[in-house]
C-alpha atoms as a PDB file:
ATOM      1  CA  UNK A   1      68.036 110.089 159.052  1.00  0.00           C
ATOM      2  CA  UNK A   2      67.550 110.053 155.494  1.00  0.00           C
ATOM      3  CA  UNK A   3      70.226 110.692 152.958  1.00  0.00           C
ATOM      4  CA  UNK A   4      68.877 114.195 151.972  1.00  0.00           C
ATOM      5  CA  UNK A   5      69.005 115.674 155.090  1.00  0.00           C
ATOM      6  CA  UNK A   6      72.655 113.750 155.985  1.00  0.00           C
ATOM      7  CA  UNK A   7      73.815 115.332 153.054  1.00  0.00           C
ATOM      8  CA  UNK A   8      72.409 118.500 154.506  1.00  0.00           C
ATOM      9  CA  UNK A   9      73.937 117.856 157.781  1.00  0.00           C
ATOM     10  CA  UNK A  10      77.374 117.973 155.892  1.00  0.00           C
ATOM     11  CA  UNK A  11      77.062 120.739 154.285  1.00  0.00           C
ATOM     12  CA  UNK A  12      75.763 122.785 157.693  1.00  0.00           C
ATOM     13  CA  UNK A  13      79.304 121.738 159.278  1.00  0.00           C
ATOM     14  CA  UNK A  14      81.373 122.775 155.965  1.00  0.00           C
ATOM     15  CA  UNK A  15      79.908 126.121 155.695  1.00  0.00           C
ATOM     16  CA  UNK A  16      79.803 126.660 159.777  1.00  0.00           C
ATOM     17  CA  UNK A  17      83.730 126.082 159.692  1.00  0.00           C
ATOM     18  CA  UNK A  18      84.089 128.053 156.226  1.00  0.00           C
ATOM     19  CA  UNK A  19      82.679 130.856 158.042  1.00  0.00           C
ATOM     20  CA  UNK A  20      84.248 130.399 161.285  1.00  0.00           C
ATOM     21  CA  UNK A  21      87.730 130.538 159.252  1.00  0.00           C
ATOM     22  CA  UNK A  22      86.854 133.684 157.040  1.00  0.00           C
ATOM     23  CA  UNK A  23      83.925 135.348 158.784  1.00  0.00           C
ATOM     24  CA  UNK A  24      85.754 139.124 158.518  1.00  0.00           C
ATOM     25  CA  UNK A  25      86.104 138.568 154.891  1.00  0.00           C
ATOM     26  CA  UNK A  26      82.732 139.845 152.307  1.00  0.00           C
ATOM     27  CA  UNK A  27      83.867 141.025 149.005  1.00  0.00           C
ATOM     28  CA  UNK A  28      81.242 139.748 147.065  1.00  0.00           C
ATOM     29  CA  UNK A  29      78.069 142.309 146.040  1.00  0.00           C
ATOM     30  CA  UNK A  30      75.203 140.702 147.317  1.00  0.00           C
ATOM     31  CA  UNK A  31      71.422 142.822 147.518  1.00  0.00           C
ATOM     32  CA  UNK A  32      71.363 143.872 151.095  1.00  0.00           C
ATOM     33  CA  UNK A  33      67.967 145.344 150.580  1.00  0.00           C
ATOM     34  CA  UNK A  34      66.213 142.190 149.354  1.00  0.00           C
ATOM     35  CA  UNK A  35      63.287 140.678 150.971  1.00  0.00           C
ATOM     36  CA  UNK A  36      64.008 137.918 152.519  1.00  0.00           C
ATOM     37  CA  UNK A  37      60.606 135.585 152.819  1.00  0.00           C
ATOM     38  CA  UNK A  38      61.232 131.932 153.940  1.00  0.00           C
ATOM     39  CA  UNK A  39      58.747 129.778 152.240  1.00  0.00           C
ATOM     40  CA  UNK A  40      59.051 125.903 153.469  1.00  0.00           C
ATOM     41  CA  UNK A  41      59.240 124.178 149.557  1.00  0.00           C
ATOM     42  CA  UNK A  42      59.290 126.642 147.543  1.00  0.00           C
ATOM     43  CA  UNK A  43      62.387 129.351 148.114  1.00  0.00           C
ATOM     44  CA  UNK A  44      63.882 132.199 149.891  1.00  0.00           C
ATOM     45  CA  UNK A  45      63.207 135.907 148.890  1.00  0.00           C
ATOM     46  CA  UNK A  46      63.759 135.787 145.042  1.00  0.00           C
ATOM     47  CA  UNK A  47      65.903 132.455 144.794  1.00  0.00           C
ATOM     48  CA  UNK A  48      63.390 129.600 144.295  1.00  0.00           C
ATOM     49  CA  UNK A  49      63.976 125.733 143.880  1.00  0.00           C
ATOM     50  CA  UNK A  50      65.052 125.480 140.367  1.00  0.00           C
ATOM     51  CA  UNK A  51      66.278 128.597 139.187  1.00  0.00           C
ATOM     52  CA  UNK A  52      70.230 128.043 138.076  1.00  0.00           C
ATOM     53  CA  UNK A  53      73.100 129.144 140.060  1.00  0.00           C
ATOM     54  CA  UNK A  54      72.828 131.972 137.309  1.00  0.00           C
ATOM     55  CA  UNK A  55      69.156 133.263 137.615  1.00  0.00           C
ATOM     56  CA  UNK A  56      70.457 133.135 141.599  1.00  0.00           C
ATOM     57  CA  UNK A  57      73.211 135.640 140.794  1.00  0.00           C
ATOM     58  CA  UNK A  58      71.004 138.015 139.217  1.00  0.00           C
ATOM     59  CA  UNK A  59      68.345 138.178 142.151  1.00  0.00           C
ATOM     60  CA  UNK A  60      71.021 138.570 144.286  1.00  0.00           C
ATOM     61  CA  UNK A  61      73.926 139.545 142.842  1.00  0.00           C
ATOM     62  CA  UNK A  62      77.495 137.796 143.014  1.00  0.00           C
ATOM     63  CA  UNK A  63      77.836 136.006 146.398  1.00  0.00           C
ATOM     64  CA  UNK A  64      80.738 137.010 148.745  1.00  0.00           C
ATOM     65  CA  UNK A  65      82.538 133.733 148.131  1.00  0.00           C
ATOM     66  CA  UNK A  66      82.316 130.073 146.092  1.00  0.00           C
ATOM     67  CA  UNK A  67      82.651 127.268 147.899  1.00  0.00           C
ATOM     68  CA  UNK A  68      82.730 124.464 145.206  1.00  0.00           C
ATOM     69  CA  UNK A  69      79.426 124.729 143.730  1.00  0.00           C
ATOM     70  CA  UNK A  70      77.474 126.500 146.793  1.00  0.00           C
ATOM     71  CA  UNK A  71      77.315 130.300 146.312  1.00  0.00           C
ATOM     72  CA  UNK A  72      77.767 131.837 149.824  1.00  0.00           C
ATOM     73  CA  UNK A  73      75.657 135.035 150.481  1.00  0.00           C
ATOM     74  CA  UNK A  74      77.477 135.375 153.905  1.00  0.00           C
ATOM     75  CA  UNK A  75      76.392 139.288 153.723  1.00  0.00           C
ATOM     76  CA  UNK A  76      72.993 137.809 153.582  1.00  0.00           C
ATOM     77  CA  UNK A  77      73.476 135.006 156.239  1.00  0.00           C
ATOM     78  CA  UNK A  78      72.399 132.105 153.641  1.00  0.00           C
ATOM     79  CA  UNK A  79      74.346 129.873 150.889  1.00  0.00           C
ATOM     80  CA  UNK A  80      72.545 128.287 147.876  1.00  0.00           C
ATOM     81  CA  UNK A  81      73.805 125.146 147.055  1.00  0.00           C
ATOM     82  CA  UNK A  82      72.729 123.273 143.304  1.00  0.00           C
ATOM     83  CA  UNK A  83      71.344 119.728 143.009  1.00  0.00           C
ATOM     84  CA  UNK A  84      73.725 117.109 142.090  1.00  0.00           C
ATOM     85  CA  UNK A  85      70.581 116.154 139.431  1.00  0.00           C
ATOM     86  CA  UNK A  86      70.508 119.445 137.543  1.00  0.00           C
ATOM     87  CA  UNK A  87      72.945 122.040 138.948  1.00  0.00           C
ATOM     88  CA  UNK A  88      69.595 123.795 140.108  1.00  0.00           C
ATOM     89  CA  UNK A  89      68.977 125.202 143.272  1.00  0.00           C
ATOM     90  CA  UNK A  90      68.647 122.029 145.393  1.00  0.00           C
ATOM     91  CA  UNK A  91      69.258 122.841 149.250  1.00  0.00           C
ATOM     92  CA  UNK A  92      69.005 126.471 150.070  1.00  0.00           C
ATOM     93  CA  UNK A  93      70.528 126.959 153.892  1.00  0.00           C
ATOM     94  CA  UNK A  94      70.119 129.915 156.120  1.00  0.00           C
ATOM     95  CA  UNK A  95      72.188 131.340 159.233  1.00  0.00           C
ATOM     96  CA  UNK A  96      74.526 128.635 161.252  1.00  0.00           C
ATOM     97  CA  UNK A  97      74.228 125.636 163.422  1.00  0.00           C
ATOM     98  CA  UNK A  98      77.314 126.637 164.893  1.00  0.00           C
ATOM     99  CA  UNK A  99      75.414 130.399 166.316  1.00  0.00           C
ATOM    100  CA  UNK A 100      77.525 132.738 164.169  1.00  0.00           C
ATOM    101  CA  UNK A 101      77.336 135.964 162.505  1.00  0.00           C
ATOM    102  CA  UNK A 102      74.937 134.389 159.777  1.00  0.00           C
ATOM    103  CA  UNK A 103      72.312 134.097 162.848  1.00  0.00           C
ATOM    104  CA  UNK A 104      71.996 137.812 162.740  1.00  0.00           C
ATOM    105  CA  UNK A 105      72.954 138.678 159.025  1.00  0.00           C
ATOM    106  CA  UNK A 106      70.091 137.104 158.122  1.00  0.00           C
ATOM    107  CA  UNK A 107      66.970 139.185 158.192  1.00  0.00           C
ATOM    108  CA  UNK A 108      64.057 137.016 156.820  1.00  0.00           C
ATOM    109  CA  UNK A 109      61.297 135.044 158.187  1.00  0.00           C
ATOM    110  CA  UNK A 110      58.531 132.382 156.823  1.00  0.00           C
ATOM    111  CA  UNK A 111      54.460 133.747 157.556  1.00  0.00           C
ATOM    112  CA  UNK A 112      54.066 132.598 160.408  1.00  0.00           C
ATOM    113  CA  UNK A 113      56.804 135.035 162.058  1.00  0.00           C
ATOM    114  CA  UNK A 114      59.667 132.160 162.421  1.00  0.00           C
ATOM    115  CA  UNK A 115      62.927 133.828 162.180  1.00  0.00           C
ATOM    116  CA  UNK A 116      66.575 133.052 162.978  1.00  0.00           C
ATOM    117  CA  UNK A 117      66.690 133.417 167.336  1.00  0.00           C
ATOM    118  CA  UNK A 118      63.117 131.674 167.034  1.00  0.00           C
ATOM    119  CA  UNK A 119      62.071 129.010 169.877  1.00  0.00           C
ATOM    120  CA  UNK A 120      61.378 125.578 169.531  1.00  0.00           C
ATOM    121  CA  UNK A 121      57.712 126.152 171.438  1.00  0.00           C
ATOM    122  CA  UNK A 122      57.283 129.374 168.593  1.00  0.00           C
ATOM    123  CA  UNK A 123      58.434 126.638 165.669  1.00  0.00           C
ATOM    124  CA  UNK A 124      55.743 123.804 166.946  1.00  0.00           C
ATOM    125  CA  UNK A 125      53.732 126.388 167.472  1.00  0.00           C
ATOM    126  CA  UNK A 126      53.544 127.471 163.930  1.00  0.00           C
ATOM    127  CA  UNK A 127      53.834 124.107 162.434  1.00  0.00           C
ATOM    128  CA  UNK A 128      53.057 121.585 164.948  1.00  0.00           C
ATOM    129  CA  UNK A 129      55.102 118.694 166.115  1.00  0.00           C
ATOM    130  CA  UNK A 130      58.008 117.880 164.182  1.00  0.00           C
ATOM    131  CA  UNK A 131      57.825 114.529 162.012  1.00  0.00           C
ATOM    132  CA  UNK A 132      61.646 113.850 163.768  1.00  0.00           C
ATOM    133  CA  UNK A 133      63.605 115.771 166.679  1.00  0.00           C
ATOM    134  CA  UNK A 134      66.838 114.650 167.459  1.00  0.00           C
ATOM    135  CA  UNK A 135      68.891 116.133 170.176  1.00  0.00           C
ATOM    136  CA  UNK A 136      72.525 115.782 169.229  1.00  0.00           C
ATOM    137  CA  UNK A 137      75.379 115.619 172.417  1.00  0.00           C
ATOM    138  CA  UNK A 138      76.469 118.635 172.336  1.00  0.00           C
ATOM    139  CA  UNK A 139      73.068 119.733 172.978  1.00  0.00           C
ATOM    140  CA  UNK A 140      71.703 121.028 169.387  1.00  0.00           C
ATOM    141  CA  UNK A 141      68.284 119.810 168.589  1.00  0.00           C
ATOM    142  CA  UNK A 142      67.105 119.177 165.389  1.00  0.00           C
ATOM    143  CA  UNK A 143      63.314 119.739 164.164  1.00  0.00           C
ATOM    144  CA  UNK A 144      62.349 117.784 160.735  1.00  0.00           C
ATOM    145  CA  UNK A 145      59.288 118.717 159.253  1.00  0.00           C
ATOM    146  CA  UNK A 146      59.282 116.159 156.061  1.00  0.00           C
ATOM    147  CA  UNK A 147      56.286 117.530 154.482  1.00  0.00           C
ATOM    148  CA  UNK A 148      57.883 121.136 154.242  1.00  0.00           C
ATOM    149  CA  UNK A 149      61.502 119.762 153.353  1.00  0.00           C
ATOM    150  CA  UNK A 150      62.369 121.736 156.039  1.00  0.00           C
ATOM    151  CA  UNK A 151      64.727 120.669 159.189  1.00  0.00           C
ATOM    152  CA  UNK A 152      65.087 123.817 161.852  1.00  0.00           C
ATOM    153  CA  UNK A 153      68.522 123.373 163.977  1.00  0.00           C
ATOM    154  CA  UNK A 154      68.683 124.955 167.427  1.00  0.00           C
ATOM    155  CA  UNK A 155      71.388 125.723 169.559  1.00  0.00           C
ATOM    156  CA  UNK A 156      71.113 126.784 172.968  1.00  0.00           C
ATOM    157  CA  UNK A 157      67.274 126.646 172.666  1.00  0.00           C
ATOM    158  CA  UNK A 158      67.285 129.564 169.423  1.00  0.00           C
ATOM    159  CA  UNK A 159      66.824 129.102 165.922  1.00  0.00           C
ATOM    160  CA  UNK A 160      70.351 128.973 164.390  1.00  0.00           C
ATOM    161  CA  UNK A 161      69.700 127.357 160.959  1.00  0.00           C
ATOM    162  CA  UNK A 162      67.325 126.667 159.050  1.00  0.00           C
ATOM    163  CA  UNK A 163      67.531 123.877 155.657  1.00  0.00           C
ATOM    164  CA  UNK A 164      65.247 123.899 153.051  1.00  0.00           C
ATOM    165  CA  UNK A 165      64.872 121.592 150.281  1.00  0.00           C
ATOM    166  CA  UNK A 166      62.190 121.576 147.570  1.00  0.00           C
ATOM    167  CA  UNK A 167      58.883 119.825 147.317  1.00  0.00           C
ATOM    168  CA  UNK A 168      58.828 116.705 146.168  1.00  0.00           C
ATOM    169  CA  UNK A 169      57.906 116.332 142.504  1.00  0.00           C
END
């Protein structure tokens, strides 16, 4: 597994047990009544690989909570987390490995109609084999499609998260 997507990995398991631990708290204002568009390399709704963490909180508003640098739209069911390179938006991650709330808070899909509680025949069937599936021990299987930046997480056979990275420059 590249270093990327470990690092993605990571950050899936902080936020799952971040939420977990505070899932009844939301104080932050985030647009509820954004579109929510999931486009592989480029962005999600109006957040977009290289905005700043500022031009996010004006599309979206202030998230409902700041974990280190990652701005946590759990209202929305997605964080946005800034490169390490440029404080940019570097790894934008939607719903929950884990199957939480964020599965269903978040509301978006990509073009091709793949949305959080998607299958793994619906996923190939929009983008064709993954470039690497892993199944994990407890049974989560993980789709990587390198030439999107995307990786697609499963659990129990749905969609439960989704990372995104950008294109390659």
């Amino acid at each position: 597994m590249n270093t990327a997507f470990r690092y993605l990995s990571l950050a899936s398991v902080l936020i799952a047990v971040i939420c977990t631990v505070s899932c009844s708290r939301s104080g932050g204002t985030a647009a509820k009544g954004v579109t929510m568009d999931i486009v592989p390399g480029v962005g999600v709704g109006p957040v977009n690989f290289g905005m700043t963490m500022d031009e996010v909180k004006q599309a979206l508003g202030e998230p409902d909570r700041t974990t280190g640098k990652a701005l946590e739209y759990l209202s929305l069911g997605m964080a946005v987390i800034p490169s390490k390179r440029d404080g940019t938006v570097g790894v934008i991650m939607i719903g929950d490995g884990s199957g939480s709330y964020l599965v269903d808070r978040f509301r978006g899909a990509t073009k091709e109609g793949i949305r959080m509680k998607s299958t793994r025949q619906e996923i190939v069937a929009a983008y064709g084999e993954p470039e690497r599936a892993e199944t994990e021990a407890s049974g989560v299987e993980v789709l990587q499609y390198d030439s999107g930046r995307t990786r697609y997480t499963l659990k129990d056979g749905y969609l439960a998260h989704i990372a995104l990275l950008p294109l390659r420059r």
